[in-house]
PDB file of N, CA and C in Angstrom:
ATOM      1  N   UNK A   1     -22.168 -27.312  94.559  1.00  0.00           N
ATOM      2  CA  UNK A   1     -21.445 -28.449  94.025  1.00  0.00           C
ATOM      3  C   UNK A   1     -19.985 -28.370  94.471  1.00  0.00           C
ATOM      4  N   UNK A   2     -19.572 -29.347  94.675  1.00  0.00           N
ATOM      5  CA  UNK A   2     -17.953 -29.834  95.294  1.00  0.00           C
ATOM      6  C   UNK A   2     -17.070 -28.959  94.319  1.00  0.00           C
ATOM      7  N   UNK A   3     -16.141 -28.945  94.052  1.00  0.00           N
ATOM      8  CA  UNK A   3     -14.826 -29.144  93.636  1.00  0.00           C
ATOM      9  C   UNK A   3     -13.989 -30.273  93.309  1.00  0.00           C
ATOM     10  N   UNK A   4     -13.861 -30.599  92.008  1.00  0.00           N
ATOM     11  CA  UNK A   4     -13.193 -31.323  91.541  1.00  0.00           C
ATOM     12  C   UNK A   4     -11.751 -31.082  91.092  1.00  0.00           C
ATOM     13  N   UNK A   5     -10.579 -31.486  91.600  1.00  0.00           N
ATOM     14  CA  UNK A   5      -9.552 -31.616  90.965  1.00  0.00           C
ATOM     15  C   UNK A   5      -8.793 -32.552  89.990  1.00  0.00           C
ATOM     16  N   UNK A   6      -7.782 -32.591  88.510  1.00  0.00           N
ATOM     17  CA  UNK A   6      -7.586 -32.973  88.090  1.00  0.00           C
ATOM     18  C   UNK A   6      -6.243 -33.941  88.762  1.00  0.00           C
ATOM     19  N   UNK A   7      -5.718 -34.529  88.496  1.00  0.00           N
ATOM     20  CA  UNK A   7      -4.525 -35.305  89.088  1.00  0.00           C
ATOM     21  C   UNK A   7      -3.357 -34.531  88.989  1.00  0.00           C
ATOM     22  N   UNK A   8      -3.066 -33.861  87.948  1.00  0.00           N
ATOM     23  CA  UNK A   8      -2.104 -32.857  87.826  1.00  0.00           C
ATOM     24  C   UNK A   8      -2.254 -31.726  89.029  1.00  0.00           C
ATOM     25  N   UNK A   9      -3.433 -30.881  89.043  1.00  0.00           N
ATOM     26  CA  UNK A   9      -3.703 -30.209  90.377  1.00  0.00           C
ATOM     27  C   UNK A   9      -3.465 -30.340  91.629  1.00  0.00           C
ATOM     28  N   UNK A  10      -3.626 -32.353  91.899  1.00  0.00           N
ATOM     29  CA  UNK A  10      -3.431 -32.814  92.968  1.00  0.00           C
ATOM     30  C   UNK A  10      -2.022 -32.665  93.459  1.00  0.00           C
ATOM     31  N   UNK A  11      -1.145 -33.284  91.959  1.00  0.00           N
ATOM     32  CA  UNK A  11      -0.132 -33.279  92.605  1.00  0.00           C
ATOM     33  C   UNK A  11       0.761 -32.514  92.643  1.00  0.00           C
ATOM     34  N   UNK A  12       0.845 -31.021  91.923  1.00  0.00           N
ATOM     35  CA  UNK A  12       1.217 -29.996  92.293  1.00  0.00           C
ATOM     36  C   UNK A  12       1.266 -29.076  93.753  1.00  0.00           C
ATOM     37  N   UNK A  13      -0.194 -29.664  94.210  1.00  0.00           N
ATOM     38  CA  UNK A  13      -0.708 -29.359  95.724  1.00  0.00           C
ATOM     39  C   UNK A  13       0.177 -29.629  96.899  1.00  0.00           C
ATOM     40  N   UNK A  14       0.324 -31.565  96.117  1.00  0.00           N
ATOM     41  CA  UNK A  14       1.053 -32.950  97.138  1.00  0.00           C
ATOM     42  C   UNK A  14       2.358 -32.356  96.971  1.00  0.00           C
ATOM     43  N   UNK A  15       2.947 -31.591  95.689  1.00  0.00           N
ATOM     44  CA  UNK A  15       4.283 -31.919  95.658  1.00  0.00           C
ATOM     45  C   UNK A  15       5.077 -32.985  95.136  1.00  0.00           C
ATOM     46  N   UNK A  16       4.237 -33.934  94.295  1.00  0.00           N
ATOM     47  CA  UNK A  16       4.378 -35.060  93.760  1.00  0.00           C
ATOM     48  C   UNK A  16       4.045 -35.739  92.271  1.00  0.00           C
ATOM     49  N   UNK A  17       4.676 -36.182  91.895  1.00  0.00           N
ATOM     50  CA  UNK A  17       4.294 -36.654  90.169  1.00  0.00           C
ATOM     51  C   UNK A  17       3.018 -37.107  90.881  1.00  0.00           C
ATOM     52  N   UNK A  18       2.146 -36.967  89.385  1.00  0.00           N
ATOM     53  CA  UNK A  18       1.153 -37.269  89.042  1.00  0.00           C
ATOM     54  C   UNK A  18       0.901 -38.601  89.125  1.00  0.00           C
ATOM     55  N   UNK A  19       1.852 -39.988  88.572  1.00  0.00           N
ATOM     56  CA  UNK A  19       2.007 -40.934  88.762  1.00  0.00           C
ATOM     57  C   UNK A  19       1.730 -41.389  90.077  1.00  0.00           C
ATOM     58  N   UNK A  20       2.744 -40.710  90.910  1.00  0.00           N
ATOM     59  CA  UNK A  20       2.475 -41.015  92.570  1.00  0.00           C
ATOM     60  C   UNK A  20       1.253 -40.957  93.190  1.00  0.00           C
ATOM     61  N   UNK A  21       0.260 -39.835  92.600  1.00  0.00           N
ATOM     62  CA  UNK A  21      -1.293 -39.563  92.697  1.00  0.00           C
ATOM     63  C   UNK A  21      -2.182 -40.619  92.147  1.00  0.00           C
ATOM     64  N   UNK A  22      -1.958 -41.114  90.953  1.00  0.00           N
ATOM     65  CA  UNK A  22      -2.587 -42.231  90.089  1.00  0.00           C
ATOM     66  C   UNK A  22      -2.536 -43.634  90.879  1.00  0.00           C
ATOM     67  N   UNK A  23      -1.316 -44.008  91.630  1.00  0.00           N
ATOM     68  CA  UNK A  23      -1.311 -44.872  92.228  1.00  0.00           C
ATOM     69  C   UNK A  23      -1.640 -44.876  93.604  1.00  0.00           C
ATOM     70  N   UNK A  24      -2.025 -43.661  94.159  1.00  0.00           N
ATOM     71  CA  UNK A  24      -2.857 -43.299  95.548  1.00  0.00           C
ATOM     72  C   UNK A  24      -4.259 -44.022  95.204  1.00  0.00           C
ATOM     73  N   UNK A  25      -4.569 -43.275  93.988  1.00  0.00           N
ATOM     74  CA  UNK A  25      -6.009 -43.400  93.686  1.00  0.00           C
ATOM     75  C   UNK A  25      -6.202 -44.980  93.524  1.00  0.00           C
ATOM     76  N   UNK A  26      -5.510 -45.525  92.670  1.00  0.00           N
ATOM     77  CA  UNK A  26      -5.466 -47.055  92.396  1.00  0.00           C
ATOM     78  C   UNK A  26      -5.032 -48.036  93.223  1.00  0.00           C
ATOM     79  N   UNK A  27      -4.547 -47.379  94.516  1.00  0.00           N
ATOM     80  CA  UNK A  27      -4.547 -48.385  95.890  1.00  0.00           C
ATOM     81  C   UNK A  27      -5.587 -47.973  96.689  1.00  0.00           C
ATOM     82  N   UNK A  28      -6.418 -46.707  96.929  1.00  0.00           N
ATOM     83  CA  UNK A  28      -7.884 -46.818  97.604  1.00  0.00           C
ATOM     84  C   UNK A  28      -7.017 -46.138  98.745  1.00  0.00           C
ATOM     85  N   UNK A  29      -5.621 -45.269  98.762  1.00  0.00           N
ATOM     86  CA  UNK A  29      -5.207 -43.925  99.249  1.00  0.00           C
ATOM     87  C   UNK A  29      -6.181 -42.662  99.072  1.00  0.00           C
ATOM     88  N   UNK A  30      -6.570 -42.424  97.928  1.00  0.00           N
ATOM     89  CA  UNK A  30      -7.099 -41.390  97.467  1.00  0.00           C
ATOM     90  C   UNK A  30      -8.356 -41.533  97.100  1.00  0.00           C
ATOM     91  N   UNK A  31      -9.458 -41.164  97.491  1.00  0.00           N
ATOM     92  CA  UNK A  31     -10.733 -41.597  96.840  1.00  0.00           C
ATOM     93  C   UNK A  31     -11.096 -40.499  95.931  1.00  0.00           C
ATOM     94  N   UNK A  32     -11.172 -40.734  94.409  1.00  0.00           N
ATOM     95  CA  UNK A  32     -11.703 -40.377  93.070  1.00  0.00           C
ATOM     96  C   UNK A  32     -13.043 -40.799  92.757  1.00  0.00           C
ATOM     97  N   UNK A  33     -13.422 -39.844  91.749  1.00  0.00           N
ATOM     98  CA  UNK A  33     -14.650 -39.891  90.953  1.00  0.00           C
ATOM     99  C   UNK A  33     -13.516 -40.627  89.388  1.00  0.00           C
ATOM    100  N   UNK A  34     -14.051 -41.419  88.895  1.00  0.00           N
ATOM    101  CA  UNK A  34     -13.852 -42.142  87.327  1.00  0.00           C
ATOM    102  C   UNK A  34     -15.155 -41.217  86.647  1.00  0.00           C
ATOM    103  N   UNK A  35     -14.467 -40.666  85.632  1.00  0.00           N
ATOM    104  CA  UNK A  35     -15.052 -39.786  84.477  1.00  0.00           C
ATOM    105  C   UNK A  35     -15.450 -40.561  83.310  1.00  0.00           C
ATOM    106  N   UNK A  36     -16.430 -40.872  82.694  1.00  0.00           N
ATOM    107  CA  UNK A  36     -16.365 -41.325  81.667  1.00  0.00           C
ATOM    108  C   UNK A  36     -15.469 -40.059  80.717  1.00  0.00           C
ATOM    109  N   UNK A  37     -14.681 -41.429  79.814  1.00  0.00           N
ATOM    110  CA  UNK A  37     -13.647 -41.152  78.882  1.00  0.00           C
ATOM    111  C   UNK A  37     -13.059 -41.917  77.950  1.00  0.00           C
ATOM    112  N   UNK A  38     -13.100 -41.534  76.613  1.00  0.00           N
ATOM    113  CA  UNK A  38     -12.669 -42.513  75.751  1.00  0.00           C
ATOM    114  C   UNK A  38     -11.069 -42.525  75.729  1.00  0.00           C
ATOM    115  N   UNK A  39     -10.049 -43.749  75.899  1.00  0.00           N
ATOM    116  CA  UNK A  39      -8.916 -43.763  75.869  1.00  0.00           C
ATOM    117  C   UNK A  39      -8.695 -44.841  76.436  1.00  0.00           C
ATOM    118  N   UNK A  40      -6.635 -44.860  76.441  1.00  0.00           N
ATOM    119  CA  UNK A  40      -6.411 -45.371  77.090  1.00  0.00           C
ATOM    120  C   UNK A  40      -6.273 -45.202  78.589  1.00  0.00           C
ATOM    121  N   UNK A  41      -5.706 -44.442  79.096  1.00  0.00           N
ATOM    122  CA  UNK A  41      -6.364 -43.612  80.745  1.00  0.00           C
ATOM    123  C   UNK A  41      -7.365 -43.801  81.664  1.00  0.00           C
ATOM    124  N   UNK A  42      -7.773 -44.029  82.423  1.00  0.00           N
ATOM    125  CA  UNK A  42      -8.610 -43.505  83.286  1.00  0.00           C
ATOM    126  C   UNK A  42      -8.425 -42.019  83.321  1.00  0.00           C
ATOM    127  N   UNK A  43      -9.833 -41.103  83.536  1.00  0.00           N
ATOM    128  CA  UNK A  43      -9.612 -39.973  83.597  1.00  0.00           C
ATOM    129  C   UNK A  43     -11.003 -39.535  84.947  1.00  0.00           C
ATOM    130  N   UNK A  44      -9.642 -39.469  86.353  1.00  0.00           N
ATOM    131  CA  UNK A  44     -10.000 -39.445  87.677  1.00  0.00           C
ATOM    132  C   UNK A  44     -10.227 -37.659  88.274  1.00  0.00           C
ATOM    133  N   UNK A  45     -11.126 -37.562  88.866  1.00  0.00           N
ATOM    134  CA  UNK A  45     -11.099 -36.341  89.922  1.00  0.00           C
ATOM    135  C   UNK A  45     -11.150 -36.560  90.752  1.00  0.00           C
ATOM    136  N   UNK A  46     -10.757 -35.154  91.550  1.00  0.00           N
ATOM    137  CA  UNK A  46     -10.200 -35.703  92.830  1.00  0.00           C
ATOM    138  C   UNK A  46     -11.264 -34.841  93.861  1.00  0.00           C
ATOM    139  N   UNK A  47     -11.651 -35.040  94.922  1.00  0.00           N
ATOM    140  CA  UNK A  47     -13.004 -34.083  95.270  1.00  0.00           C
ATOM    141  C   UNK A  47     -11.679 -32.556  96.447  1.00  0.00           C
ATOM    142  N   UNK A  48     -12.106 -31.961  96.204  1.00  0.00           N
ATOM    143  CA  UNK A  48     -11.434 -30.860  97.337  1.00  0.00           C
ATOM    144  C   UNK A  48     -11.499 -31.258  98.695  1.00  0.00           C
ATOM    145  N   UNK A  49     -12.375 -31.588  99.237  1.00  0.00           N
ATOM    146  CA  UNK A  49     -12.431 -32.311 100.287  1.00  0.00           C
ATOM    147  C   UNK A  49     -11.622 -33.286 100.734  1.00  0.00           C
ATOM    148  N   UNK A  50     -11.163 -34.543  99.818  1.00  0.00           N
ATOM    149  CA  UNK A  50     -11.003 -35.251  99.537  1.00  0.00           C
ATOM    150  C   UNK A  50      -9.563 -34.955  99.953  1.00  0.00           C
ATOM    151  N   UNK A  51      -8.792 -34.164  98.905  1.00  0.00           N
ATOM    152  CA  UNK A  51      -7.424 -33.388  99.322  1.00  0.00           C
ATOM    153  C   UNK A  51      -7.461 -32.814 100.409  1.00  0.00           C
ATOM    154  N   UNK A  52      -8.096 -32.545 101.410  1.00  0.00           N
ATOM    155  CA  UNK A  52      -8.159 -31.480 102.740  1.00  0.00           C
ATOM    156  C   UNK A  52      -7.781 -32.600 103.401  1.00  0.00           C
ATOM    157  N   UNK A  53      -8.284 -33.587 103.680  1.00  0.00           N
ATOM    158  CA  UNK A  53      -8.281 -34.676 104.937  1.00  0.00           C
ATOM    159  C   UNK A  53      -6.623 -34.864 104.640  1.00  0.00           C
ATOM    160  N   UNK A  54      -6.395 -35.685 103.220  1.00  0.00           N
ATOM    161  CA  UNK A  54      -5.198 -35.986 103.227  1.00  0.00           C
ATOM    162  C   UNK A  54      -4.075 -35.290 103.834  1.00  0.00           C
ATOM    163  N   UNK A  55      -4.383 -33.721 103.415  1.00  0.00           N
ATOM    164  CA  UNK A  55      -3.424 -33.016 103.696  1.00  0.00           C
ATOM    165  C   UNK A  55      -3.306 -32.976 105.495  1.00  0.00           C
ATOM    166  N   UNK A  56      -4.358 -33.078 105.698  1.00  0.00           N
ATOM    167  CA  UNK A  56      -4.303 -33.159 107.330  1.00  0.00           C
ATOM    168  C   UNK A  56      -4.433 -34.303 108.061  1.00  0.00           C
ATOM    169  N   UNK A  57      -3.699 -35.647 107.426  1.00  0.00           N
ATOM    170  CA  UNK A  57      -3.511 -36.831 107.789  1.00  0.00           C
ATOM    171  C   UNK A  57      -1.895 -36.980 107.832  1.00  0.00           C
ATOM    172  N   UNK A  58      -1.280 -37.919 108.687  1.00  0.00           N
ATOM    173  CA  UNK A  58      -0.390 -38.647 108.304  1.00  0.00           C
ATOM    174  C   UNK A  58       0.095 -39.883 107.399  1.00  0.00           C
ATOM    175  N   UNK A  59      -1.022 -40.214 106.937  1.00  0.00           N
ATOM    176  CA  UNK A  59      -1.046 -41.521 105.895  1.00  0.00           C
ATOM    177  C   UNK A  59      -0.274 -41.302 105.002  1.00  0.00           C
ATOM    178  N   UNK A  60       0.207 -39.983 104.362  1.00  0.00           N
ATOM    179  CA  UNK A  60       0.054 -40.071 102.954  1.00  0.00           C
ATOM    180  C   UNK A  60       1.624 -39.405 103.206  1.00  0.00           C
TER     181      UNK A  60
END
């Protein structure tokens, strides 16, 4: 099974608020898994993989 990261994880990784990650994910920058979760939040993972490309892209 993959590796999932939390958004906080991510963006400790990125170097970047979490916010900045949330809105990767919510422009279709970042492709997430949606967790079921009761709240107000979305509560997103992030696949390890997922973070590898980025990191070895210029997009981001």
């Amino acid at each position: 099974m993959e590796e999932l990261l939390t958004i906080s994880e991510v963006a400790r990784v990125l170097r970047v608020d979490a916010t900045t990650v949330r809105r990767w994910v919510k422009h279709g920058v970042l492709d997430a898994v949606l967790l079921p979760h009761k709240g107000r939040r979305h509560c997103y993972r992030i696949k390890r993989t997922t973070l590898n490309k980025v990191m070895n892209s210029t997009n981001v």
